[in-house]
Protein backbone atom coordinates (compact mmCIF):
# COMPACT_ATOMS: atom_id res chain seq x y z
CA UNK A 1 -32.72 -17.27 -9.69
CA UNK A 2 -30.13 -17.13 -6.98
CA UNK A 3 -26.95 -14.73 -6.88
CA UNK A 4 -23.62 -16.22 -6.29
CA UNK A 5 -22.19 -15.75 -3.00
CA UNK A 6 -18.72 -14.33 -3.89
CA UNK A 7 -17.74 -13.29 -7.09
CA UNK A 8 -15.31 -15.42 -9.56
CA UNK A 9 -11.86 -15.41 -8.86
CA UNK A 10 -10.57 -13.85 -12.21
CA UNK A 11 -12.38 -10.22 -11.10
CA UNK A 12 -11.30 -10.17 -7.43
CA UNK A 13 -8.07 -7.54 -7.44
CA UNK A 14 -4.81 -8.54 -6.46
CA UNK A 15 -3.89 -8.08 -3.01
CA UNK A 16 -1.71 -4.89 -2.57
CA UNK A 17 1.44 -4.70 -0.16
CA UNK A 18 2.95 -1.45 0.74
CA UNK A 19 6.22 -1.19 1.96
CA UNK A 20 8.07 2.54 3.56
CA UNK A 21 11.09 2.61 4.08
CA UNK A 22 12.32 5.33 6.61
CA UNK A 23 15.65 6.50 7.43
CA UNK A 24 15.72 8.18 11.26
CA UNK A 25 18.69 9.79 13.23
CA UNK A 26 18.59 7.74 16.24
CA UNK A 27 18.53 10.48 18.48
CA UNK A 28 15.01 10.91 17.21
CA UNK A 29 14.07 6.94 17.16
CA UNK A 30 11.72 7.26 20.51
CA UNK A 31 9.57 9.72 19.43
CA UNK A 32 9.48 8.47 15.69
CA UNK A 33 8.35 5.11 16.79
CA UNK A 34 5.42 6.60 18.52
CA UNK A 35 4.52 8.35 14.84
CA UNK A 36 4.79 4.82 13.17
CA UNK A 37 2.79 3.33 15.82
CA UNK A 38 -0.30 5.64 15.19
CA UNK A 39 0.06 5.60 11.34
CA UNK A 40 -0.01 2.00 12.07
CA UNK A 41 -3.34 2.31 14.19
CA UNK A 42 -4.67 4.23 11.29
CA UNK A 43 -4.52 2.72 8.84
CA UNK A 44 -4.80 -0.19 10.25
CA UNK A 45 -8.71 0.88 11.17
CA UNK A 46 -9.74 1.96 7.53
CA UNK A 47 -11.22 0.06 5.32
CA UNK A 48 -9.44 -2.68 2.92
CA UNK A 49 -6.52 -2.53 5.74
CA UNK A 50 -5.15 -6.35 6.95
CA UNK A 51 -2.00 -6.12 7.77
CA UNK A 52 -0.18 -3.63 9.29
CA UNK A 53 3.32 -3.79 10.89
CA UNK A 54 6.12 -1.46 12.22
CA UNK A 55 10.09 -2.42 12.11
CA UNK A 56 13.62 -1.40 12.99
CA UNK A 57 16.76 -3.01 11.12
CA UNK A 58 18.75 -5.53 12.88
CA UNK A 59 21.54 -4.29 12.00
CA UNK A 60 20.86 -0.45 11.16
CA UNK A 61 19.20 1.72 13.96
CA UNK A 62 18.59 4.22 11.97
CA UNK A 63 16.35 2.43 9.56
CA UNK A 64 12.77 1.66 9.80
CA UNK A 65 9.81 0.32 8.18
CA UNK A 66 6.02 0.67 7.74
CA UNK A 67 4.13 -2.39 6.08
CA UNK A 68 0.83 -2.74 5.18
CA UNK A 69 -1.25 -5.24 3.31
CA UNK A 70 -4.61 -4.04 1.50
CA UNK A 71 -7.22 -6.22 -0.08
CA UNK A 72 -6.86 -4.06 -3.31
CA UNK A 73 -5.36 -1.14 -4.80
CA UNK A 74 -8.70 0.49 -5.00
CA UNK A 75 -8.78 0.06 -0.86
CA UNK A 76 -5.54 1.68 -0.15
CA UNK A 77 -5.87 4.37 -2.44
CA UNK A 78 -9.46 5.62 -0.51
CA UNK A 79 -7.75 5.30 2.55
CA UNK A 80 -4.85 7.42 1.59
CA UNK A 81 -7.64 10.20 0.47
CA UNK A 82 -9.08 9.73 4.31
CA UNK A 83 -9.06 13.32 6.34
CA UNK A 84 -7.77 11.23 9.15
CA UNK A 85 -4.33 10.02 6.67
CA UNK A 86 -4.13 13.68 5.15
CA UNK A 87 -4.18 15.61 8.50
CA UNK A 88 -1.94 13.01 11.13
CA UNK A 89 -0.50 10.34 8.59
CA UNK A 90 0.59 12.56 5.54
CA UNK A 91 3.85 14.55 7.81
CA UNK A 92 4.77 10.89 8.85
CA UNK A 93 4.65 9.23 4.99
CA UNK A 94 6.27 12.45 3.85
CA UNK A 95 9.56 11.13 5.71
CA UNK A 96 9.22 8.15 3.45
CA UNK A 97 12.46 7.37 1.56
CA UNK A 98 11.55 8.44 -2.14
CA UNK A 99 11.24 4.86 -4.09
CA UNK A 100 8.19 2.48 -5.19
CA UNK A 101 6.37 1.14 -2.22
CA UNK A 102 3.41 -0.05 -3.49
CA UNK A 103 3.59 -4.11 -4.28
CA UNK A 104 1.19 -6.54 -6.05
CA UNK A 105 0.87 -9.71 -3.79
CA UNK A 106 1.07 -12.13 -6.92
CA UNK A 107 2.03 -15.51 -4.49
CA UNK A 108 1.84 -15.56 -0.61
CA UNK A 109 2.00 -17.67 2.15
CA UNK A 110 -0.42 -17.61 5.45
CA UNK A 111 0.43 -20.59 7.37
CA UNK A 112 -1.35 -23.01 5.33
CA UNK A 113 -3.31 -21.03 2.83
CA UNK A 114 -2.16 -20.24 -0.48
CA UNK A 115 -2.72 -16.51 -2.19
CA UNK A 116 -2.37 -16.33 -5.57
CA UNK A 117 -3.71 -13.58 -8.19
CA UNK A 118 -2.35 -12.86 -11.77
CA UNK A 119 -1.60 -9.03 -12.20
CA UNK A 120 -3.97 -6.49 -12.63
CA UNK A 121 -1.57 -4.10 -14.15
CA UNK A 122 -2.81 -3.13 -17.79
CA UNK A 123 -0.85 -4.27 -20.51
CA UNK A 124 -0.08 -1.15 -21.90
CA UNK A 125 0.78 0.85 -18.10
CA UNK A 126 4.53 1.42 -18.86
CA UNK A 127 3.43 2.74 -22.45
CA UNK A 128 0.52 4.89 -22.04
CA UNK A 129 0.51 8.06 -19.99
CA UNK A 130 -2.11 10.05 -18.45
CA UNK A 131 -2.51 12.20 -21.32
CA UNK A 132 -2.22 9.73 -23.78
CA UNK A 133 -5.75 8.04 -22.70
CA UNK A 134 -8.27 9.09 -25.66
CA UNK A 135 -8.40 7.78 -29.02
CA UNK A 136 -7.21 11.04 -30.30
CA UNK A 137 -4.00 12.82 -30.13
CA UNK A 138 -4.11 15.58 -31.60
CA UNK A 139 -2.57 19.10 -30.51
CA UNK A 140 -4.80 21.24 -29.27
């Protein structure tokens, strides 16, 4: 009997893009960029990490952003838990403007090639919360 060489597309996890958005006094723009640039070399070498870039606004100096693509949730949450992220990249994210960052890739483009996935979100995430998870409710 042989094993299949990749698994069937339906259980492979969407792609995950993250997306921090930074806003920086541009008197301290030098030394900030060097920050993004080693949060960018971290995560960059953990695992699940493709993608990772650094940007400036065009047309706002002051604003900045750290993007990085992850093969799944799953990936960028372990590398979030790293010591590596908690001890040199955690005082960096922390400057992070406070809003969602974390993206489902549902339809991409890489040159040529085509990424598609349907959701993984569960149908009942914006209904259920953490406490809500077992079968019974009942006050304690």
């Amino acid at each position: 009997m042989s094993t299949p060489t990749s698994l069937p597309e339906w259980t492979q996890p969407a792609p995950l893009l993250v997306i921090a958005r930074f806003a920086v006094p541009e008197a301290e723009a030098a030394a900030f960029s060097a920050e993004l640039r080693e949060m960018a070399d971290l995560l960059a070498g953990l695992h699940g990490c493709t993608l990772v870039d650094v940007g400036r606004a065009t047309d706002d100096p002051t604003l900045w952003v750290l993007s990085s693509s992850w093969e799944s949730v799953g990936d960028y949450r372990r590398a979030l838990s790293s010591y590596d992220i908690k001890v040199r990249g955690v005082p960096v994210l922390s400057r992070a403007v406070d809003e969602p960052s974390a993206f489902e890739v549902l339809y991409g483009r890489r040159g040529e090639a085509v990424v598609s996935a349907s959701s993984a979100r569960a149908v009942d995430a914006d209904t259920v919360g953490l406490g809500d998870v077992t079968a019974f409710n009942e006050p304690r």
